[in-house]
C-alpha atoms as a PDB file:
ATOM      1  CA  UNK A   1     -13.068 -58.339  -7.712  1.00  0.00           C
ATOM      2  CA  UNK A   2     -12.920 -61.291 -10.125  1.00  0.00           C
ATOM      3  CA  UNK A   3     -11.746 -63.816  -7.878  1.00  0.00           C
ATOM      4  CA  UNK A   4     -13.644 -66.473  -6.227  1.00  0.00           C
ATOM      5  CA  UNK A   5     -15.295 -65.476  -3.183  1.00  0.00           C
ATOM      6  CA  UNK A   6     -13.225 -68.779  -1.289  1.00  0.00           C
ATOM      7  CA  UNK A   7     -10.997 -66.397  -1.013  1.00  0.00           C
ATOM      8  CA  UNK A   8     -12.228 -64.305   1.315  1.00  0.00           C
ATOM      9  CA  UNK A   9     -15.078 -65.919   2.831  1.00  0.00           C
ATOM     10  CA  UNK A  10     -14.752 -66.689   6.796  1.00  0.00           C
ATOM     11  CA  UNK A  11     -15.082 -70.313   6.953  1.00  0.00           C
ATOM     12  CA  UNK A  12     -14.366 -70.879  10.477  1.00  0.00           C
ATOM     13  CA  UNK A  13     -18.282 -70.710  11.256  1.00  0.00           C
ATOM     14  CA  UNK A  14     -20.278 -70.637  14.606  1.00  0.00           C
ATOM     15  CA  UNK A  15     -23.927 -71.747  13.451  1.00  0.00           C
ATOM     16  CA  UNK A  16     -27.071 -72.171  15.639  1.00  0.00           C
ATOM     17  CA  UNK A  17     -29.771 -74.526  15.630  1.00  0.00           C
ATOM     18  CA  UNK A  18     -33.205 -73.110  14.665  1.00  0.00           C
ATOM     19  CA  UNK A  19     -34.425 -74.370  18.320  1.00  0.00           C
ATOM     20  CA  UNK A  20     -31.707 -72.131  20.185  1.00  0.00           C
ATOM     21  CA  UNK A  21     -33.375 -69.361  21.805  1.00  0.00           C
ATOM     22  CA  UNK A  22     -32.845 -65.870  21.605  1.00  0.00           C
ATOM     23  CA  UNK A  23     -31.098 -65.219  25.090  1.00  0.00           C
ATOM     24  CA  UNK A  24     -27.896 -67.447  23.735  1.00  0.00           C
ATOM     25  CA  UNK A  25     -28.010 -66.101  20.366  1.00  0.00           C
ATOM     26  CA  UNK A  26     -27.616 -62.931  22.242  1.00  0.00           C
ATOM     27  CA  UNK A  27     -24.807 -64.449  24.047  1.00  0.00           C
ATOM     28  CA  UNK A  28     -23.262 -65.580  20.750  1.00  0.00           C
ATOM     29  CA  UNK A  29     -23.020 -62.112  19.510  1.00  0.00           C
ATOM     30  CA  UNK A  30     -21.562 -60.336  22.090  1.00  0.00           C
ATOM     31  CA  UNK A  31     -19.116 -63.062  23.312  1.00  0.00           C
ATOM     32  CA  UNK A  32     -17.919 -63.710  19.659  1.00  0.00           C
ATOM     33  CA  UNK A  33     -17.957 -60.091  18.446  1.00  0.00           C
ATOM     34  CA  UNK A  34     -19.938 -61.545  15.465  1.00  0.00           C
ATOM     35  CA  UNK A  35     -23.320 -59.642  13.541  1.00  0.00           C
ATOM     36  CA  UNK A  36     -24.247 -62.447  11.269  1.00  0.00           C
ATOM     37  CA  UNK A  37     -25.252 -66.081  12.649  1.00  0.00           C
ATOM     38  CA  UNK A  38     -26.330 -69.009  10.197  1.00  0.00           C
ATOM     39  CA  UNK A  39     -28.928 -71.138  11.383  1.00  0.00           C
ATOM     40  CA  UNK A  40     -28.418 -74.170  10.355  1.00  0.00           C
ATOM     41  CA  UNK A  41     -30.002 -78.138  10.033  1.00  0.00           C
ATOM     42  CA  UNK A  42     -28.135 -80.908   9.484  1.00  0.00           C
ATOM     43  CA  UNK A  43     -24.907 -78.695   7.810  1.00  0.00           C
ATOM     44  CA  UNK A  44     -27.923 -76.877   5.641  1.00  0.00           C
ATOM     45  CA  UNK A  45     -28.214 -73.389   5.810  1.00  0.00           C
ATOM     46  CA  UNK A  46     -32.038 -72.890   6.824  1.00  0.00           C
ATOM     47  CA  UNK A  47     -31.726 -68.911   7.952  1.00  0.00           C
ATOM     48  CA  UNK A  48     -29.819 -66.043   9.058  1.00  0.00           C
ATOM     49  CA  UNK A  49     -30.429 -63.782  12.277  1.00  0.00           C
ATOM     50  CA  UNK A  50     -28.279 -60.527  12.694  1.00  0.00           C
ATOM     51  CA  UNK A  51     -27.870 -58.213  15.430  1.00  0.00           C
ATOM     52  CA  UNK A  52     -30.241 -55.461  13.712  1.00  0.00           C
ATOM     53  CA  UNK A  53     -33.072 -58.754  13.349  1.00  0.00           C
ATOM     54  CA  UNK A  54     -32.975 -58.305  17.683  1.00  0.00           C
ATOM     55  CA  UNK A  55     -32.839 -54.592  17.593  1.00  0.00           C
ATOM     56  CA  UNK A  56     -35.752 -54.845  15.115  1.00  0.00           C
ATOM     57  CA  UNK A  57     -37.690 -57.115  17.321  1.00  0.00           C
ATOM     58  CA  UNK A  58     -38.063 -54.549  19.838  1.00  0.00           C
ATOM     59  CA  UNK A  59     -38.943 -57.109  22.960  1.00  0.00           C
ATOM     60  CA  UNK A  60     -37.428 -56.987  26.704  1.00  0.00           C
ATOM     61  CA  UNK A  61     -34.611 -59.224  27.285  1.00  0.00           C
ATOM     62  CA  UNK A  62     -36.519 -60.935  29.742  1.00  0.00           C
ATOM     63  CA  UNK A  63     -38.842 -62.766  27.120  1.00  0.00           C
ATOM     64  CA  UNK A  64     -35.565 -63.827  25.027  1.00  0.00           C
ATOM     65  CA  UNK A  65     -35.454 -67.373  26.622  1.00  0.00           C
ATOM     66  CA  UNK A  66     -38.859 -68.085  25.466  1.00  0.00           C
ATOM     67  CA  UNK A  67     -38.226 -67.082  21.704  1.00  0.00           C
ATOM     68  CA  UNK A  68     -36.529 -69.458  19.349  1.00  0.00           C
ATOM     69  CA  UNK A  69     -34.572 -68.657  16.331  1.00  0.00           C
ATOM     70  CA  UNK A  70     -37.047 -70.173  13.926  1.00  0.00           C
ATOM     71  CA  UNK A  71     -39.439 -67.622  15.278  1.00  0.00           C
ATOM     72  CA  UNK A  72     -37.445 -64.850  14.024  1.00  0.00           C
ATOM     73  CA  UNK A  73     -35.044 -65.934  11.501  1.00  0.00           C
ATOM     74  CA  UNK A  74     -34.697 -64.556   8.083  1.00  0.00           C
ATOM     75  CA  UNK A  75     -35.168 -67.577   5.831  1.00  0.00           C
ATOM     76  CA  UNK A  76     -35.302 -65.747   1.973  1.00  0.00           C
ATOM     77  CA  UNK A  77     -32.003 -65.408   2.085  1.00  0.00           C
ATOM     78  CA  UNK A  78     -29.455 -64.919  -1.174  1.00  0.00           C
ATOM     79  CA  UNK A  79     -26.808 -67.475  -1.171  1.00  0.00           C
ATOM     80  CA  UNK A  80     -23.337 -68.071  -3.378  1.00  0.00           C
ATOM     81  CA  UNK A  81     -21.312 -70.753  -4.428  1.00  0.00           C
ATOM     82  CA  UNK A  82     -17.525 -70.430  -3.294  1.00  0.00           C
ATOM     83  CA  UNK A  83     -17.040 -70.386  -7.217  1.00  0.00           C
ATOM     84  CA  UNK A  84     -18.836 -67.153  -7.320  1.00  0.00           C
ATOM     85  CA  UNK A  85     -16.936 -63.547  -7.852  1.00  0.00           C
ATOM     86  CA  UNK A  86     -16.038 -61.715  -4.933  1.00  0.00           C
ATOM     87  CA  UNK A  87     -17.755 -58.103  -7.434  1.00  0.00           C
ATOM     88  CA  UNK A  88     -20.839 -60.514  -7.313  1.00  0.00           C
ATOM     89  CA  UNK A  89     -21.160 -60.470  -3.844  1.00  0.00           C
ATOM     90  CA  UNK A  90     -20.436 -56.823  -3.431  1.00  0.00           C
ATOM     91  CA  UNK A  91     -22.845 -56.048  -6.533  1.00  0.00           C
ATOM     92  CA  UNK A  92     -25.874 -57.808  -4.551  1.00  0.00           C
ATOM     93  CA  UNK A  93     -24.835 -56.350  -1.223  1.00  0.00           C
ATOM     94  CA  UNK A  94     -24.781 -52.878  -2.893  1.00  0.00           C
ATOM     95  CA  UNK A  95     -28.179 -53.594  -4.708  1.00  0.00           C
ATOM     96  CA  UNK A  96     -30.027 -55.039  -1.286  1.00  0.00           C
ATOM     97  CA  UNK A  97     -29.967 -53.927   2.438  1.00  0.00           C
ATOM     98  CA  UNK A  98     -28.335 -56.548   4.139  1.00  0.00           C
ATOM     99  CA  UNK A  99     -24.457 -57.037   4.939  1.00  0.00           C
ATOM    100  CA  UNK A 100     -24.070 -60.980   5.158  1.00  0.00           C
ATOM    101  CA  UNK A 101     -24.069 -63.872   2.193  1.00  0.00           C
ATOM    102  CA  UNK A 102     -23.847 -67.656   3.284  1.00  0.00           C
ATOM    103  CA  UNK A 103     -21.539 -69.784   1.311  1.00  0.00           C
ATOM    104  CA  UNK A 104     -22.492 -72.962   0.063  1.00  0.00           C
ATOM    105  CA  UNK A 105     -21.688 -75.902  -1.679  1.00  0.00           C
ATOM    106  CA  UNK A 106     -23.074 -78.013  -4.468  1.00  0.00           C
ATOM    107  CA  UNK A 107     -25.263 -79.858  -1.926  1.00  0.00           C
ATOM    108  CA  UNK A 108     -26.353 -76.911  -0.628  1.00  0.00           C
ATOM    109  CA  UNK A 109     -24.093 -77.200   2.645  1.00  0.00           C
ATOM    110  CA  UNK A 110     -22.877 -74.620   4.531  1.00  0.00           C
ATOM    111  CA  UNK A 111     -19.289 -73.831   3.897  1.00  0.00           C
ATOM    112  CA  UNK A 112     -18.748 -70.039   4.680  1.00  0.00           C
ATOM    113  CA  UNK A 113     -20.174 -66.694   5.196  1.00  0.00           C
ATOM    114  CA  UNK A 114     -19.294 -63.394   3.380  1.00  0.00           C
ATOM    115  CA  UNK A 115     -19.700 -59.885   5.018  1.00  0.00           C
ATOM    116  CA  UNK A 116     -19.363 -56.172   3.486  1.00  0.00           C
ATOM    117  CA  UNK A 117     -16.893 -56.234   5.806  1.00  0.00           C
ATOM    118  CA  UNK A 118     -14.934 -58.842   3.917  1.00  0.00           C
ATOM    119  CA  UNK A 119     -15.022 -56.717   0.612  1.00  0.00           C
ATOM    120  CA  UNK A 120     -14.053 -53.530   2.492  1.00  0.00           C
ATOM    121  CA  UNK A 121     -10.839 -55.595   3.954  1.00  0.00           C
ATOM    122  CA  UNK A 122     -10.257 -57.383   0.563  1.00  0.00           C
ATOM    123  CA  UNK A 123     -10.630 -53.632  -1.499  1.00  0.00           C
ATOM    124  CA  UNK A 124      -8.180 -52.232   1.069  1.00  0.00           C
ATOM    125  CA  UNK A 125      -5.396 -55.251   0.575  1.00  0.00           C
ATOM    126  CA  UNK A 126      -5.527 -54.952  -3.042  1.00  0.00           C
ATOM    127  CA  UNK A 127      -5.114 -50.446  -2.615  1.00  0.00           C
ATOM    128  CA  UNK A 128      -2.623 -50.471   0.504  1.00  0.00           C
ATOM    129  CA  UNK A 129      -0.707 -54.257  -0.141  1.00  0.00           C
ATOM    130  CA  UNK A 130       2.455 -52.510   2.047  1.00  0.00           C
ATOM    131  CA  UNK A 131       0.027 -50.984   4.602  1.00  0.00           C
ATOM    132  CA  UNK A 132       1.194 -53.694   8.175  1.00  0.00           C
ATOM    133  CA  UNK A 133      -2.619 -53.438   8.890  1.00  0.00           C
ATOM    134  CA  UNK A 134      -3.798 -55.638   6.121  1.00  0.00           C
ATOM    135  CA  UNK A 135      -5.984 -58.361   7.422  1.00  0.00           C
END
């Protein structure tokens, strides 16, 4: 837990515009398998909408074309610095209720995302190393 979060963070990103609307951000999720999308502005994280943000919403698919991101996004959102330790991240996600930390760097750009799924995967490597499964 006292390595840098680089080394676990997803950094292979799919990132939305705050204009996108709803009804491809809806796409986005089920056609990547993803519960976490950074919105982003010119490589600058500007807020994060999750699958529980729709559910939470509570409005007929129908009216999802007319709703944009910026409508809906979560934009107090904690970041990290790749430099950061991995027991950081699981310390805030343990102390808050949401699942997801954006990554950035010194200029506040967008350079990866860490999940509570990351820290389960990375706990489980470091208890099972032998286990074929490890991700």
């Amino acid at each position: 837990m006292n390595e840098p979060i680089s080394k676990i963070m997803t950094t292979n990103l799919i990132t939305a515009s705050p204009e996108v609307t709803l009804d491809k951000i809806k796409d986005i999720f089920q056609s990547r398998k993803i519960h976490h999308l950074p919105i982003t502005k010119n490589g600058h994280i500007v807020g994060l909408i999750t699958t529980s943000d729709l559910l939470w919403l509570n409005r007929p698919f129908d009216e999802y074309p007319k709703i944009r991101a910026k409508e809906v996004m979560t934009t107090k959102i904690a970041k990290m610095s790749p430099y950061d330790k991995i027991g950081s991240a699981a310390d805030i996600f343990l102390r808050n209720w949401f699942h997801a930390i954006p990554i950035v760097d010194d200029e506040q750009m967008l350079v990866g995302i860490v999940t509570t799924f990351d820290i389960l995967k990375y706990n489980y490597s470091q208890a099972y190393p032998d286990d074929p499964v490890n991700y």
